[in-house]
Protein backbone atom coordinates (compact mmCIF):
# COMPACT_ATOMS: atom_id res chain seq x y z
CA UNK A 1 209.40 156.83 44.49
CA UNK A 2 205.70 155.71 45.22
CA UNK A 3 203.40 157.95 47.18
CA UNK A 4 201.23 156.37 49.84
CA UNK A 5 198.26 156.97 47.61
CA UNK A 6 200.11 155.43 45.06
CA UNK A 7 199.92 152.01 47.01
CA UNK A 8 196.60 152.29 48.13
CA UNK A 9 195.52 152.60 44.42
CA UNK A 10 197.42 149.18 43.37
CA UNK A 11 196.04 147.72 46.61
CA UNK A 12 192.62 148.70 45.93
CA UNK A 13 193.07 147.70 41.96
CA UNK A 14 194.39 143.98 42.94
CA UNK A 15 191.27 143.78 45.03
CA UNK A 16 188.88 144.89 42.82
CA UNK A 17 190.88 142.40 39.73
CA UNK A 18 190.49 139.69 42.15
CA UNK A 19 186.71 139.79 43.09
CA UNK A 20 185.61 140.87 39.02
CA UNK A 21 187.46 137.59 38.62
CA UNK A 22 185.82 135.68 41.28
CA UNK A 23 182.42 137.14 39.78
CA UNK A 24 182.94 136.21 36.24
CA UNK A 25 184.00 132.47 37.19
CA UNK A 26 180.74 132.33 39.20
CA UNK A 27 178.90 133.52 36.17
CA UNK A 28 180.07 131.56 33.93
CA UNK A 29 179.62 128.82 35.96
CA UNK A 30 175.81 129.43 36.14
CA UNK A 31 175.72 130.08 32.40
CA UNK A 32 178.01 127.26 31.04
CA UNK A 33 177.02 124.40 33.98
CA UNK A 34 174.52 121.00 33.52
CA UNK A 35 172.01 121.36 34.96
CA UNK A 36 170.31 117.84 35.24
CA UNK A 37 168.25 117.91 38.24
CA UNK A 38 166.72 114.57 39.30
CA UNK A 39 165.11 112.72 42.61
CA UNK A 40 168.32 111.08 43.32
CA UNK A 41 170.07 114.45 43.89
CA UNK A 42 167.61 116.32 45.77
CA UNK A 43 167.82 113.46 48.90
CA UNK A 44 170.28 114.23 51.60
CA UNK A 45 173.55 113.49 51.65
CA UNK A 46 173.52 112.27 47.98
CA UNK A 47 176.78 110.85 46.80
CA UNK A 48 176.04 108.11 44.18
CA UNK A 49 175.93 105.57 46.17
CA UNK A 50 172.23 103.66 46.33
CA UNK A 51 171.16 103.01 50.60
CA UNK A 52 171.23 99.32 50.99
CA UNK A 53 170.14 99.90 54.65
CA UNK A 54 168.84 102.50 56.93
CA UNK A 55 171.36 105.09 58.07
CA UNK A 56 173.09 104.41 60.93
CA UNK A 57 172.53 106.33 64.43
CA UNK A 58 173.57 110.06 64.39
CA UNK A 59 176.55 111.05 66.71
CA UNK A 60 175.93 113.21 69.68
CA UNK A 61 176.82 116.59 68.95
CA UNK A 62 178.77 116.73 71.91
CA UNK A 63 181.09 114.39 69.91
CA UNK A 64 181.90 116.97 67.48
CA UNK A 65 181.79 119.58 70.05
CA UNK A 66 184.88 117.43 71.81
CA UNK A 67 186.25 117.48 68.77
CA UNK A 68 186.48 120.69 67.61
CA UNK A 69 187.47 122.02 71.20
CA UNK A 70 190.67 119.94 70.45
CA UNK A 71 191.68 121.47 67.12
CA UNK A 72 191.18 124.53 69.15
CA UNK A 73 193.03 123.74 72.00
CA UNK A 74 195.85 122.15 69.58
CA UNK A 75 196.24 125.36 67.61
CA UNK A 76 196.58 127.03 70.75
CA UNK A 77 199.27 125.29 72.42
CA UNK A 78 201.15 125.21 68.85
CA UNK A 79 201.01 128.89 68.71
CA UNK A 80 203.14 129.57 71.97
CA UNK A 81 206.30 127.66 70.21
CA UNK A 82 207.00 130.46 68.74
CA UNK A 83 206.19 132.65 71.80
CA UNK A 84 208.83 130.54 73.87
CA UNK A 85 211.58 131.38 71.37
CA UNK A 86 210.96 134.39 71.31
CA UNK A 87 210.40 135.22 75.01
CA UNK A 88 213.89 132.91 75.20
CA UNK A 89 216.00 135.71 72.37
CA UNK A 90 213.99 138.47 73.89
CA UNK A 91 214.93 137.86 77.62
CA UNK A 92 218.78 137.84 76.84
CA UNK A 93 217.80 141.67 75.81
CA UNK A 94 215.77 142.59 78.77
CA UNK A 95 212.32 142.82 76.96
CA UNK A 96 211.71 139.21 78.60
CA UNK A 97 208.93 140.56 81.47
CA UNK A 98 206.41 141.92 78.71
CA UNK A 99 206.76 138.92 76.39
CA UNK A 100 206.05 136.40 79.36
CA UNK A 101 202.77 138.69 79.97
CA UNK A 102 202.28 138.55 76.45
CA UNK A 103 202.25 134.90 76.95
CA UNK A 104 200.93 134.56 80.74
CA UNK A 105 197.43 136.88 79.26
CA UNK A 106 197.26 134.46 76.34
CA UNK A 107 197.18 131.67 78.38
CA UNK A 108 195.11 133.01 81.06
CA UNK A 109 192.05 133.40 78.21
CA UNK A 110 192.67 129.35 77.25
CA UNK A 111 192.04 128.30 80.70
CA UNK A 112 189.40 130.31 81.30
CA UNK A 113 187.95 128.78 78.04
CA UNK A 114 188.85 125.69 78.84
CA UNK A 115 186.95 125.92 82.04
CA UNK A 116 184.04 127.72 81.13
CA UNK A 117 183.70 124.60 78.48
CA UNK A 118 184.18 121.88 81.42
CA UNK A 119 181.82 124.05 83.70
CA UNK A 120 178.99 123.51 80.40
CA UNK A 121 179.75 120.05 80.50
CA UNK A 122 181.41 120.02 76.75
CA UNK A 123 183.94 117.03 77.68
CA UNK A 124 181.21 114.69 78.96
CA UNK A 125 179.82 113.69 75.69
CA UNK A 126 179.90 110.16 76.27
CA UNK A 127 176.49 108.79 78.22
């Protein structure tokens, strides 16, 4: 039978395994790499391809602002799935009440979000 300690130690050795790994790789990616530096790869947003024509106007940030709010707001509304079955198995055993606050709290901080972010003006990003 395995102390506490024990586990700790493995713990603690997987760690340290994993980031003398993650150091070596690094190294010998610095040591074994090209390095062929040229103009063409110093510019901005260099992928091969020569510009035929200026670059096009930048999006608003605002834009990707919008966007990013609804990955947020996505992730959010697919994490209460889970919530609802649960709240659904846990009210048939009387533990229903402090689920739904679990729930009603979580929610309450996404609208508050939600409207601190409309009260900022984060959803009008088109002018």
């Amino acid at each position: 039978m395995q102390t506490v300690s024990q586990n700790y130690i493995n713990i603690f050795a997987m760690i340290l395994m994993a980031c003398t790994m993650a150091g070596v790789i690094t190294l010998l990616s610095f040591i074994v790499g090209p390095r062929n530096p040229n103009a063409r790869k110093s510019e901005p947003y260099e992928c091969g391809i020569e510009d035929i024509a200026p670059m096009p106007k930048r999006f608003p940030v605002k834009f990707l602002q919008v966007a990013m709010l609804f990955l947020i707001f996505d992730v959010e509304a697919i994490a209460l799935y889970p919530a609802v079955a649960v709240l659904k198995e846990q009210a048939a055993l009387g533990n229903g009440l402090y689920i739904l606050g679990a729930v009603g709290s979580f929610m309450g901080v996404v609208v508050i979000g939600y409207a601190y972010q409309w009260k900022k003006g984060a959803f009008e990003w088109i002018s």
